[in-house]
N, C-alpha and C. Protein backbone atom coordinates (compact mmCIF):
# COMPACT_ATOMS: atom_id res chain seq x y z
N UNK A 1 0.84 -1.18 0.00
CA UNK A 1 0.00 0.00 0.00
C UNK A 1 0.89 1.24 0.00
N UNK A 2 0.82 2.20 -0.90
CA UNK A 2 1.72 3.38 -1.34
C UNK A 2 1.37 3.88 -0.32
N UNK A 3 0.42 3.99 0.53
CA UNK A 3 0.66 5.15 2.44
C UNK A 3 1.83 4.48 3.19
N UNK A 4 1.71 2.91 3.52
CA UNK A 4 2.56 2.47 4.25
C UNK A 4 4.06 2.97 3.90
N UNK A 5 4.26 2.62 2.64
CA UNK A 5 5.70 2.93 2.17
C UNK A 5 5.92 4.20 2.35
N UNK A 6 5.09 5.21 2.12
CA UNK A 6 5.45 7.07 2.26
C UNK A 6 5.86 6.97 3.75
N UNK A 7 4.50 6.53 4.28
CA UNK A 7 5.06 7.22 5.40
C UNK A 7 6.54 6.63 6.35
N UNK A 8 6.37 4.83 5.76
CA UNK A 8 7.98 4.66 6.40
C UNK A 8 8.83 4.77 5.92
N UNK A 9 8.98 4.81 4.20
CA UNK A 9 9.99 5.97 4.12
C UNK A 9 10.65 6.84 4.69
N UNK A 10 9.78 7.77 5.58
CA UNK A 10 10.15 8.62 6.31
C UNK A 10 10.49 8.25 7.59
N UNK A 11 10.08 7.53 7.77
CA UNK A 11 10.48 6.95 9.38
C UNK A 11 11.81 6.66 9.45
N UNK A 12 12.12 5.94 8.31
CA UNK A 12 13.61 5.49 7.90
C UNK A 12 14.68 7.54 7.79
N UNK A 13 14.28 7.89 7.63
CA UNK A 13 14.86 8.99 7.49
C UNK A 13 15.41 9.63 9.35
N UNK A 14 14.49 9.25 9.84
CA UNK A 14 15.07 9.93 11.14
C UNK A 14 16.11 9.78 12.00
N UNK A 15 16.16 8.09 12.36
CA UNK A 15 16.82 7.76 12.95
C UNK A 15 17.85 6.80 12.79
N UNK A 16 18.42 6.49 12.04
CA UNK A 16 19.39 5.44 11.22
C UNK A 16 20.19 5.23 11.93
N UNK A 17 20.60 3.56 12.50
CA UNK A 17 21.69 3.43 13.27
C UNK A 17 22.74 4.11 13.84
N UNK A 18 22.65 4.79 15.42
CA UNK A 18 23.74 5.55 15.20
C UNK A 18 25.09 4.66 15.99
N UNK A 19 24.56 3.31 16.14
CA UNK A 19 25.38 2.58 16.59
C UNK A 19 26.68 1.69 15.59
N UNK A 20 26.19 1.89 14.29
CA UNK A 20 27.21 1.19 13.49
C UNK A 20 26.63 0.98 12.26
N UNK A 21 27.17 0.24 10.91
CA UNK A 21 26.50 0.05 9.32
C UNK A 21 25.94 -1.39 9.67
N UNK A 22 26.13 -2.17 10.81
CA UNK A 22 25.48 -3.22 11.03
C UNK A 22 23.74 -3.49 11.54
N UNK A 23 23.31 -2.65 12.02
CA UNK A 23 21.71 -2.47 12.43
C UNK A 23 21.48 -1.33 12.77
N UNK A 24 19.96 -0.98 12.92
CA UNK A 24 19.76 0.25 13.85
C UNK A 24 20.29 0.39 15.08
N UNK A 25 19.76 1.25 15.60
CA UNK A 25 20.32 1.71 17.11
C UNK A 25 19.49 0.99 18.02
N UNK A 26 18.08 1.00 17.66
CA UNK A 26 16.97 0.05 18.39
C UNK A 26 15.90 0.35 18.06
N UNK A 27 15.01 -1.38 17.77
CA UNK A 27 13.90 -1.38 16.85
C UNK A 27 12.99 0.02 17.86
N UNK A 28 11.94 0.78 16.88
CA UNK A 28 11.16 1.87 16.57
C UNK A 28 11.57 3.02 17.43
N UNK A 29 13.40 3.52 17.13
CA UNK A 29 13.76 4.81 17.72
C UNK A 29 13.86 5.52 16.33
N UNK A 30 13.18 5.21 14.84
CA UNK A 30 13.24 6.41 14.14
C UNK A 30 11.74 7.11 14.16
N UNK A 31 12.05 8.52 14.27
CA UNK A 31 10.56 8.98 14.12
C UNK A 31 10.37 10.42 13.41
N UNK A 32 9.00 10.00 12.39
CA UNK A 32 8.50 11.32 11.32
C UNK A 32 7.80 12.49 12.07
N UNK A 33 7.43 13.28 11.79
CA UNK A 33 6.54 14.16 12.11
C UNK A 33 5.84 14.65 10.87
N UNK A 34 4.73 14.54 10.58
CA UNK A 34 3.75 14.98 9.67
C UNK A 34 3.38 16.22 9.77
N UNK A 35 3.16 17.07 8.51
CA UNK A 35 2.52 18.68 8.81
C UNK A 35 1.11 18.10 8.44
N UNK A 36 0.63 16.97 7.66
CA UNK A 36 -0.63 17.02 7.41
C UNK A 36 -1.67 17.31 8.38
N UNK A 37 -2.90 16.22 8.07
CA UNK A 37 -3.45 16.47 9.21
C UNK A 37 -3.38 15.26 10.36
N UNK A 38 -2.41 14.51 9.91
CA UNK A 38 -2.17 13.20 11.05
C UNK A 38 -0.67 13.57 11.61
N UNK A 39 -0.34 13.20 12.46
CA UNK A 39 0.93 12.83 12.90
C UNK A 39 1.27 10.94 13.19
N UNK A 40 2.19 10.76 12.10
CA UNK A 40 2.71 9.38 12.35
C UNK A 40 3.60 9.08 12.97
N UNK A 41 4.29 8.01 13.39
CA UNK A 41 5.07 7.41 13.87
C UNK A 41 5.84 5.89 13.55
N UNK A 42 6.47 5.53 12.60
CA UNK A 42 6.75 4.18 12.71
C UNK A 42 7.67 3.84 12.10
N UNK A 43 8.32 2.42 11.61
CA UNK A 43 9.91 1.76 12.00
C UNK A 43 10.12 1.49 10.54
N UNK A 44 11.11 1.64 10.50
CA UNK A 44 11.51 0.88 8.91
C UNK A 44 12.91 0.62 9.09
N UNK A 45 13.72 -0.49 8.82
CA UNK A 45 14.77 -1.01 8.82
C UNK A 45 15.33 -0.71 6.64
N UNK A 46 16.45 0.12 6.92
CA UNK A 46 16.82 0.48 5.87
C UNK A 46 18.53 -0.45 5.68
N UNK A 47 18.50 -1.83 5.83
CA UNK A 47 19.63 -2.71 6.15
C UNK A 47 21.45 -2.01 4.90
N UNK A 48 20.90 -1.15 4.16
CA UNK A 48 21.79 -1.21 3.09
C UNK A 48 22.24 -0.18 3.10
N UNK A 49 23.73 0.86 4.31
CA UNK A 49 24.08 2.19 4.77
C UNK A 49 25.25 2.53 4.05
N UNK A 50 25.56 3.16 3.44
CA UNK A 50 26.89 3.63 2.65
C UNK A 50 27.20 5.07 2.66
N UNK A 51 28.49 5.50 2.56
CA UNK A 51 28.90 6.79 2.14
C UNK A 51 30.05 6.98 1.54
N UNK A 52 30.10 8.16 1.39
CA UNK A 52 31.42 8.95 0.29
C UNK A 52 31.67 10.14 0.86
N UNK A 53 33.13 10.54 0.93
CA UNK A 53 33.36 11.75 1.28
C UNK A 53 34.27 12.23 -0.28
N UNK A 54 33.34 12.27 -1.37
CA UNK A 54 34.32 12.76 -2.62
C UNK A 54 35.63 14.09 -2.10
N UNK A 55 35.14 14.66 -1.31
CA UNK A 55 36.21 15.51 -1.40
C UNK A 55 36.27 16.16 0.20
N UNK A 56 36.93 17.15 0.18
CA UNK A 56 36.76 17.45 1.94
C UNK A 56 35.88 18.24 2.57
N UNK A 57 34.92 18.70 1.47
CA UNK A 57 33.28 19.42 2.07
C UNK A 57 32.45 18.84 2.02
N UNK A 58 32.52 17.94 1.72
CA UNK A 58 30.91 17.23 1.50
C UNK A 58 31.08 15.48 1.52
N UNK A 59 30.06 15.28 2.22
CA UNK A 59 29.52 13.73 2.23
C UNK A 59 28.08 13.25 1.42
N UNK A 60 28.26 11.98 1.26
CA UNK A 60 27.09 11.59 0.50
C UNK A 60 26.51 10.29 1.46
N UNK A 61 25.38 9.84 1.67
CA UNK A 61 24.31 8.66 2.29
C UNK A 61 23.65 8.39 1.39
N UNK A 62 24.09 7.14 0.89
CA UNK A 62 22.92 6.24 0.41
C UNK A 62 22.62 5.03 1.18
N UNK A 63 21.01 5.46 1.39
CA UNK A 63 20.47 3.76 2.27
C UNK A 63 19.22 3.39 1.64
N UNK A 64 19.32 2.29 1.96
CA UNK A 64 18.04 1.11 1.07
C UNK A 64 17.80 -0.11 1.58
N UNK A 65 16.58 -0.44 1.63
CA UNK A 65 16.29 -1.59 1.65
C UNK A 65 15.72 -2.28 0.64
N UNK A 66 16.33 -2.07 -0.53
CA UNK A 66 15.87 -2.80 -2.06
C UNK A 66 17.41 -3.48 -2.00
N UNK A 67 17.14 -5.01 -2.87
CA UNK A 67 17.99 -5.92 -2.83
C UNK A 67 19.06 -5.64 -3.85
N UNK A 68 20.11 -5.73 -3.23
CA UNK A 68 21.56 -5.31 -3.96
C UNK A 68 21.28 -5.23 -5.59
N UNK A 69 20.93 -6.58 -5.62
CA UNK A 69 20.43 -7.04 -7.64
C UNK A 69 20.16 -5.53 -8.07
N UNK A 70 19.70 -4.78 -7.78
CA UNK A 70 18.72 -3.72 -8.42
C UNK A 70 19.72 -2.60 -8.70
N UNK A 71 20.63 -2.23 -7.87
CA UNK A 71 22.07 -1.39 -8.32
C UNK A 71 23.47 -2.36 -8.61
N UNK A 72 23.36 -3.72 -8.54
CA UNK A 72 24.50 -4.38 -9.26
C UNK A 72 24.70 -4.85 -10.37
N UNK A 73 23.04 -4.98 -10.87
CA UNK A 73 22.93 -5.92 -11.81
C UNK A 73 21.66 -5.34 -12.57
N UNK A 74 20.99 -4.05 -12.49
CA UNK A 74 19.98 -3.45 -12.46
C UNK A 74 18.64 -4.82 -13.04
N UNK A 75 17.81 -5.37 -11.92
CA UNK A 75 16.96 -6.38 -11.96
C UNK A 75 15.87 -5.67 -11.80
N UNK A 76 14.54 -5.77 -11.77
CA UNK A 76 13.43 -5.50 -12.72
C UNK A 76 12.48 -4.84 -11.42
N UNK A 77 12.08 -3.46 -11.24
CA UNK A 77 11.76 -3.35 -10.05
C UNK A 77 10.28 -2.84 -9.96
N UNK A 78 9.90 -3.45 -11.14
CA UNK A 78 8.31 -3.19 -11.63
C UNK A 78 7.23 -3.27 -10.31
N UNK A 79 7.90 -4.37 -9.77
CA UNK A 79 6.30 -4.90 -8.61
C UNK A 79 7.40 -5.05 -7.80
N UNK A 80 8.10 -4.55 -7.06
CA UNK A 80 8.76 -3.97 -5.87
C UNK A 80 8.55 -2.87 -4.98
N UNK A 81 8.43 -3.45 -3.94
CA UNK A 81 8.20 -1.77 -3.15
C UNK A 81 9.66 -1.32 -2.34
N UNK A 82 10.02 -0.35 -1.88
CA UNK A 82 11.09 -0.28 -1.15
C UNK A 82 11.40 1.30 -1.35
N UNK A 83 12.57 1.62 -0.58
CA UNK A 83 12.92 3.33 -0.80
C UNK A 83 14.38 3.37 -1.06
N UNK A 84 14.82 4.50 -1.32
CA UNK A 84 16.19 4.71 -1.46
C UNK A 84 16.73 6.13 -0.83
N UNK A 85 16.71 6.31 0.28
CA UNK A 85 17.32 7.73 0.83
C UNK A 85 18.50 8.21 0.28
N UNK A 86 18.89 9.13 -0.13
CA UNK A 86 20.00 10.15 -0.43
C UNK A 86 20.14 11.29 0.71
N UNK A 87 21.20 11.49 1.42
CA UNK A 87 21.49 12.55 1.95
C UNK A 87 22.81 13.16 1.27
N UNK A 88 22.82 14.67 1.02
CA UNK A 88 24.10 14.89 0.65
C UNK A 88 24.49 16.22 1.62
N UNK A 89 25.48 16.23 2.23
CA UNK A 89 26.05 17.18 3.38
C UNK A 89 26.83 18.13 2.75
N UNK A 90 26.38 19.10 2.04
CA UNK A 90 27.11 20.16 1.19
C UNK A 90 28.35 21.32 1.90
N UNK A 91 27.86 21.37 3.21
CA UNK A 91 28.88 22.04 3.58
C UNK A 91 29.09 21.78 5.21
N UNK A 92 30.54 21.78 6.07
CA UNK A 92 30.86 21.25 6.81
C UNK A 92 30.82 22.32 8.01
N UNK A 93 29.69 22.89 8.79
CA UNK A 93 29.55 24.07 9.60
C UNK A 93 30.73 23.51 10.65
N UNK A 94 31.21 24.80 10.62
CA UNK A 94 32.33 25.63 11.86
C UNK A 94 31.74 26.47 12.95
N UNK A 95 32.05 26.71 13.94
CA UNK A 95 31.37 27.60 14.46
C UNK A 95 32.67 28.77 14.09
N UNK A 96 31.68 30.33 14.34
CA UNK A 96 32.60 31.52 13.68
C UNK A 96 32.59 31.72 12.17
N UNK A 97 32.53 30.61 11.33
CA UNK A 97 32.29 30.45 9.95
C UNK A 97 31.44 29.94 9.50
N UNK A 98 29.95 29.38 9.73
CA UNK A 98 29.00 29.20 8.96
C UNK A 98 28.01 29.02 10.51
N UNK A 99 26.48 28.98 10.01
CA UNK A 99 25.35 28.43 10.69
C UNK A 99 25.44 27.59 11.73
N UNK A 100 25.75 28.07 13.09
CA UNK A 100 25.32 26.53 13.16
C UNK A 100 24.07 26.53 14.73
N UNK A 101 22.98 26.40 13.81
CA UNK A 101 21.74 26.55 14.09
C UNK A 101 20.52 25.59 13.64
N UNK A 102 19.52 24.84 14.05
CA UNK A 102 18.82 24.14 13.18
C UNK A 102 18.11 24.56 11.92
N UNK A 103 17.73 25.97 12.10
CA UNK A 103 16.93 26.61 11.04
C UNK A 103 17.87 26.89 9.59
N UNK A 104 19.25 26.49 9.97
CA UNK A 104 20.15 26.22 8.86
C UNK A 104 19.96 25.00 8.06
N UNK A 105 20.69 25.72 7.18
CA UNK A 105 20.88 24.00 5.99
C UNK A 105 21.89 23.63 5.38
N UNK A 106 22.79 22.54 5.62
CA UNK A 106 23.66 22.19 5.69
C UNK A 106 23.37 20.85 4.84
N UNK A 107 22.71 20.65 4.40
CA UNK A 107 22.14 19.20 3.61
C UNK A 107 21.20 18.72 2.86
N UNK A 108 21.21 18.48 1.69
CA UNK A 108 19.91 18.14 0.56
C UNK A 108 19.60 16.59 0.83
N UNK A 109 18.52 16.58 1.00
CA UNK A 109 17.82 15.13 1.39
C UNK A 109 17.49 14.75 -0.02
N UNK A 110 17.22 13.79 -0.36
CA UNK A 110 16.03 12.78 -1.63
C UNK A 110 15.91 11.77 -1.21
N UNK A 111 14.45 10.82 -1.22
CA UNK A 111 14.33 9.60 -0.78
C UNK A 111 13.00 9.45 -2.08
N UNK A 112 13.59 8.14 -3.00
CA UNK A 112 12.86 7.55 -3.48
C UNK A 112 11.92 6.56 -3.32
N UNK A 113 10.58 6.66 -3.23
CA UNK A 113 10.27 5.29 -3.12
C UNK A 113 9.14 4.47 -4.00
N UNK A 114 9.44 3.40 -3.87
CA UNK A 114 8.75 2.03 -5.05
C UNK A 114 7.84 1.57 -4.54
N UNK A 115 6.65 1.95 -5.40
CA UNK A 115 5.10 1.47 -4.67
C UNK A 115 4.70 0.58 -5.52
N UNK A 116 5.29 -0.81 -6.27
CA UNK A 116 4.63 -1.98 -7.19
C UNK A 116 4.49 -1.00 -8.63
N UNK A 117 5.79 -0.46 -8.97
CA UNK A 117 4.75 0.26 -10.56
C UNK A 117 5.14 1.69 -9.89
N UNK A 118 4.53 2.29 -8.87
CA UNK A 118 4.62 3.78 -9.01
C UNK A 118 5.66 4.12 -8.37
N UNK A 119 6.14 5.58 -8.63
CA UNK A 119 7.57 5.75 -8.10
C UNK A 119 7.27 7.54 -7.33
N UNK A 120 7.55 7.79 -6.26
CA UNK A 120 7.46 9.17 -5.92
C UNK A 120 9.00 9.49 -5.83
N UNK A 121 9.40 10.59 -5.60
CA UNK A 121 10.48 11.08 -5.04
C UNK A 121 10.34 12.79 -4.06
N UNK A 122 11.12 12.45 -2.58
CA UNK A 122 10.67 13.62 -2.31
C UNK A 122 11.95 14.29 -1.61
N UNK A 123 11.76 15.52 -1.97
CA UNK A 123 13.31 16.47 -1.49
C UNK A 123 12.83 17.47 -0.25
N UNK A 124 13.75 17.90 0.21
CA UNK A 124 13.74 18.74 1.17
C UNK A 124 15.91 18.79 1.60
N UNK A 125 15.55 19.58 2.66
CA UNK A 125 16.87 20.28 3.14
C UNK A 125 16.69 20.39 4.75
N UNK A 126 18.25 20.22 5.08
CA UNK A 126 17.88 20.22 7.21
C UNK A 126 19.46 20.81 7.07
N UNK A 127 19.24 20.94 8.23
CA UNK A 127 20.60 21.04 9.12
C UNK A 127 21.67 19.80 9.62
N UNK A 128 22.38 19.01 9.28
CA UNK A 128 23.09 18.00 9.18
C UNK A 128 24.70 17.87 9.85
N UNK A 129 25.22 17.58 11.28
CA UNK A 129 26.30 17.56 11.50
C UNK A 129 27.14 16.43 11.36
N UNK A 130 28.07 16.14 11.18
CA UNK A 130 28.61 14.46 10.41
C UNK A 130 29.38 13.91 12.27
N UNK A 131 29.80 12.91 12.43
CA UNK A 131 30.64 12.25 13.07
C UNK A 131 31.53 11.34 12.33
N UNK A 132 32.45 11.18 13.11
CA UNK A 132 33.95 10.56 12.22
C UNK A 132 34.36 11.85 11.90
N UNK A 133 35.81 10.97 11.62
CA UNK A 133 36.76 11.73 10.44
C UNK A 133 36.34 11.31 9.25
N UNK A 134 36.67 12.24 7.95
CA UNK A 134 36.85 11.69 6.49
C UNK A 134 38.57 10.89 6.06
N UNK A 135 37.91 9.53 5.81
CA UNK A 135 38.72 8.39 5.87
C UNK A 135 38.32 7.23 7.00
N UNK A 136 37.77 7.70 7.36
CA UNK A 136 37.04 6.41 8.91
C UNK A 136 36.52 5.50 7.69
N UNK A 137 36.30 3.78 8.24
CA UNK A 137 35.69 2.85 7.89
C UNK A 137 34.61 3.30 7.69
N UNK A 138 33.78 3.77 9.36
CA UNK A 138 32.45 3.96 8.93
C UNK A 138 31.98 5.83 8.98
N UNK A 139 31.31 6.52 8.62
CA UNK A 139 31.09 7.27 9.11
C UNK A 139 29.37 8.05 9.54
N UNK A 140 29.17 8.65 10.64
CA UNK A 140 27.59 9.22 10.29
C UNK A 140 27.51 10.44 10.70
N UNK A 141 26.34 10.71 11.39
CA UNK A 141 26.03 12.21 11.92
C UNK A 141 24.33 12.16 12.00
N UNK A 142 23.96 13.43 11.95
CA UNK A 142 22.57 13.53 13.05
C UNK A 142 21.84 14.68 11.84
N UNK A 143 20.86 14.55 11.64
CA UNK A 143 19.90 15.32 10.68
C UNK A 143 19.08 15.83 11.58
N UNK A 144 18.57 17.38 11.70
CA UNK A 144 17.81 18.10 12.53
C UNK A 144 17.09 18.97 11.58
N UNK A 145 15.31 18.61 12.03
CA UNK A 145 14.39 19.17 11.61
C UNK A 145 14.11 19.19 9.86
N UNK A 146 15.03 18.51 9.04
CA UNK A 146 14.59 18.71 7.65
C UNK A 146 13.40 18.25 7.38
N UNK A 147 12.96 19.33 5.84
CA UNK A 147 11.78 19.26 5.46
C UNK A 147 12.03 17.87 4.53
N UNK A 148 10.52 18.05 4.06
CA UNK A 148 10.34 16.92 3.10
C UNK A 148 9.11 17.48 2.52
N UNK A 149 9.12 17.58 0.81
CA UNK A 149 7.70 17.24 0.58
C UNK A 149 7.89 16.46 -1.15
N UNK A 150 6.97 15.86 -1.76
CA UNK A 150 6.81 15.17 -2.62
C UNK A 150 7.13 16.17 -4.16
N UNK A 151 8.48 15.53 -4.78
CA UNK A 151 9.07 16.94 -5.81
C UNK A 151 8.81 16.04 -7.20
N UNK A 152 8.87 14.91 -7.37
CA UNK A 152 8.82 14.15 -8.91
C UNK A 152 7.63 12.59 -8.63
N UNK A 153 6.92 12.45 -9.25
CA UNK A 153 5.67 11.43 -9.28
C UNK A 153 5.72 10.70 -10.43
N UNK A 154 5.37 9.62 -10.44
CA UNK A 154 4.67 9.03 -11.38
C UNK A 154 3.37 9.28 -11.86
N UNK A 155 2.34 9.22 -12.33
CA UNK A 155 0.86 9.50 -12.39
C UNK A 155 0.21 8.80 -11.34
N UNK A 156 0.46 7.51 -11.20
CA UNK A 156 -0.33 6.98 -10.00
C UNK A 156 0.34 7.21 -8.74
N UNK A 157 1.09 7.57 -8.29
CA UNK A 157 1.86 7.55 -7.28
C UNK A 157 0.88 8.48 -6.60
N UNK A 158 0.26 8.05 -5.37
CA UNK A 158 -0.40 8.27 -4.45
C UNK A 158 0.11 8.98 -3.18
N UNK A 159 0.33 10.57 -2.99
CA UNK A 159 1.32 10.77 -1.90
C UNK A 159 0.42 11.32 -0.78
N UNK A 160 -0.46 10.44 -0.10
CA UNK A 160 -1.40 11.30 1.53
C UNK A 160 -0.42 11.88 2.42
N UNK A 161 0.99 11.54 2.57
CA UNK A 161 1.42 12.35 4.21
C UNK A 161 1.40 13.71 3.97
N UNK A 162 1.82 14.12 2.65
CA UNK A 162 2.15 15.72 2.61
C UNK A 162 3.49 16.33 3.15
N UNK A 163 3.18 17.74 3.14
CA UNK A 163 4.84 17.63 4.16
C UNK A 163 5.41 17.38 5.12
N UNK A 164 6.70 17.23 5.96
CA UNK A 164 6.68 16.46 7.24
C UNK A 164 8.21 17.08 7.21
N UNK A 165 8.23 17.10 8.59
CA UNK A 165 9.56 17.21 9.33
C UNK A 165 10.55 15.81 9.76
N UNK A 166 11.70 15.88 9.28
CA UNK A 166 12.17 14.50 10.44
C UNK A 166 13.87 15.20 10.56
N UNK A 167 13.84 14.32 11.99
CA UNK A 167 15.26 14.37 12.46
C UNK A 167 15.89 13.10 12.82
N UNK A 168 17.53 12.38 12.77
CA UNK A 168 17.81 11.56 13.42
C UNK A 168 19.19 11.04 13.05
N UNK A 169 19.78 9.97 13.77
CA UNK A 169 20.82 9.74 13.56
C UNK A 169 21.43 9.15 12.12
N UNK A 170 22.42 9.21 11.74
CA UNK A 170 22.71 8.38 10.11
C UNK A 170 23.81 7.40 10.80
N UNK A 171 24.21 6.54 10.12
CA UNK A 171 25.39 5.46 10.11
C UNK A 171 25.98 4.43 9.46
N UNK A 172 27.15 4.63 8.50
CA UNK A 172 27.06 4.20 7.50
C UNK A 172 28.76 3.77 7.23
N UNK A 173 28.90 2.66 6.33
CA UNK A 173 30.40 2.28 6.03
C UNK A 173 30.66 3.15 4.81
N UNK A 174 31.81 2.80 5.22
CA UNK A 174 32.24 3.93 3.84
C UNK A 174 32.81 3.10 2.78
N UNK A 175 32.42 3.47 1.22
CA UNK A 175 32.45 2.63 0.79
C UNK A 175 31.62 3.59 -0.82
N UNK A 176 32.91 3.91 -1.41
CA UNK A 176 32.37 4.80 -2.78
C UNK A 176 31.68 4.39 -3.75
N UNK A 177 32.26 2.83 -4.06
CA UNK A 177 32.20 2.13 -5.38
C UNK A 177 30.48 1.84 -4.73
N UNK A 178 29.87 1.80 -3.86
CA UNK A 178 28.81 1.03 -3.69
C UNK A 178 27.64 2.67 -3.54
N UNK A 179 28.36 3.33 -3.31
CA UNK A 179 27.89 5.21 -3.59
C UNK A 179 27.60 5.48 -4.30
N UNK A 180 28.41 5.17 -5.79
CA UNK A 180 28.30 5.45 -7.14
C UNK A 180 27.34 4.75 -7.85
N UNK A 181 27.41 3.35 -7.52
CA UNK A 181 26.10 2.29 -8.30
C UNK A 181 24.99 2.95 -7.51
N UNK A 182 24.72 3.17 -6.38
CA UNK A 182 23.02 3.69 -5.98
C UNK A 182 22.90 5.05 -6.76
N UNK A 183 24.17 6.12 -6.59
CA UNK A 183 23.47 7.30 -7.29
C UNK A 183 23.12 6.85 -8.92
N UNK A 184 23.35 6.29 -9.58
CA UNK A 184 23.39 6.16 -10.60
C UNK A 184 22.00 5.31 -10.73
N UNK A 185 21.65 4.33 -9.74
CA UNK A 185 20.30 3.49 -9.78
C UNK A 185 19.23 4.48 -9.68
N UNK A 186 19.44 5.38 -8.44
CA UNK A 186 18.93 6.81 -7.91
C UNK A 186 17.98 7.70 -8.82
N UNK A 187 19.08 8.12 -9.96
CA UNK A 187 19.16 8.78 -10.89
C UNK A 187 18.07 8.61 -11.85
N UNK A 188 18.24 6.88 -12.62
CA UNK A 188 18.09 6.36 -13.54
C UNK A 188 16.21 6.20 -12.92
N UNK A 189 16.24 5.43 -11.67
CA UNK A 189 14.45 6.08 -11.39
C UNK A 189 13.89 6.76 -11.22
N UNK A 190 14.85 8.08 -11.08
CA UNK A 190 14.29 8.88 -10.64
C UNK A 190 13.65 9.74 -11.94
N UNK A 191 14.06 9.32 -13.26
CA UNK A 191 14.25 10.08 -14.52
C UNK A 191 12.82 9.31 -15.05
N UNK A 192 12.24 8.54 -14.42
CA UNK A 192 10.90 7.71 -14.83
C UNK A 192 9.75 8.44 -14.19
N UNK A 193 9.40 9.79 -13.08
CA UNK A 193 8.74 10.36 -12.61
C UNK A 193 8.96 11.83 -13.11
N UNK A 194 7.74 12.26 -13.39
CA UNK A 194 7.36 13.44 -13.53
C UNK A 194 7.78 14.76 -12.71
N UNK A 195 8.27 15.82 -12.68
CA UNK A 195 9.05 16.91 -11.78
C UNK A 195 7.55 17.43 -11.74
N UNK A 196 7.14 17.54 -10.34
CA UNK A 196 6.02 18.70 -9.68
C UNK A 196 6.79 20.04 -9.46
N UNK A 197 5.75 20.86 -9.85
CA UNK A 197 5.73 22.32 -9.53
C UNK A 197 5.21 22.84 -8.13
């Protein structure tokens, strides 16, 4: 059901292991906040955490729970449901030299997701501080207050939450070559949905 997936989509967005690239931190500590007219709450295990630090300002998060096949081997994701989060950390706040406040933005979100056939994608921007060094095995950080609302559709793609707030931990191995095949999977579905105005 395209509600279930929206809204844990987002659930998956809040709180992402901040204990390691091996599990969450603990089953149902990620949580959405809805502007609609509901407020939700609930769990999604996003098992598949990666990042990139291409250069020394910026980091990249890709997480998923769609089966490797689909960015290794691109396999057929017609009647699949699942999401694909993107976080990208554009700039590395200092204090004295940039924001560092929640009402800042420090990070472009995208999270795709696969409803059997329909595909939404939705963007927004938060405030984002990293942990680790660049070069650590693994690395994460903490997302505060970013938006979200629904930016590219399919025709059927069914989106009830509307816009929503989420915050929470990220945690992820590092690991480029496996960065590059999702943006590129990312990309390639994302180019199958329609851009909303």
């Amino acid at each position: 059901m395209v509600m279930r997936v929206v809204i844990g989509l987002l659930a998956v967005w809040i709180g992402l292991g901040a204990s390691g690239c091996g599990g969450l931190a603990s089953a149902g500590s990620m949580k959405v906040v809805s502007r609609g007219d509901e407020a939700a709450s609930l769990s999604l295990d996003l098992p598949t955490r990666v990042c990139d630090a291409p250069d020394n300002a910026s980091l990249e998060f890709f997480l998923t729970d769609l089966p490797p096949a689909v960015w290794k081997s691109g396999a057929d994701v017609s009647d699949m449901s699942g999401v694909i989060v993107h976080i990208h950390m554009f700039i590395f706040p200092k204090a004295g030299r940039t924001p560092i406040e929640y009402t800042a933005s420090t990070a472009t979100v995208r999270v795709l997701v696969l409803a059997r056939g329909e595909l939404g994608v939705f963007g927004g921007g938060g405030f984002f501080t990293k942990s680790g060094s660049i070069g650590d095995a693994k690395l994460g950080g903490a997302l505060h207050e970013a938006t979200l609302r629904l930016i590219r559709a399919t025709p059927g793609f069914d989106d009830r939450l509307g816009p929503g707030v989420a915050s929470g931990g990220v945690s992820a191995t590092n690991d480029p070559a496996q960065v590059r095949a999702l943006r590129r999977v990312f990309n390639y579905l994302s180019s199958f949905a329609t851009p909303l105005e």
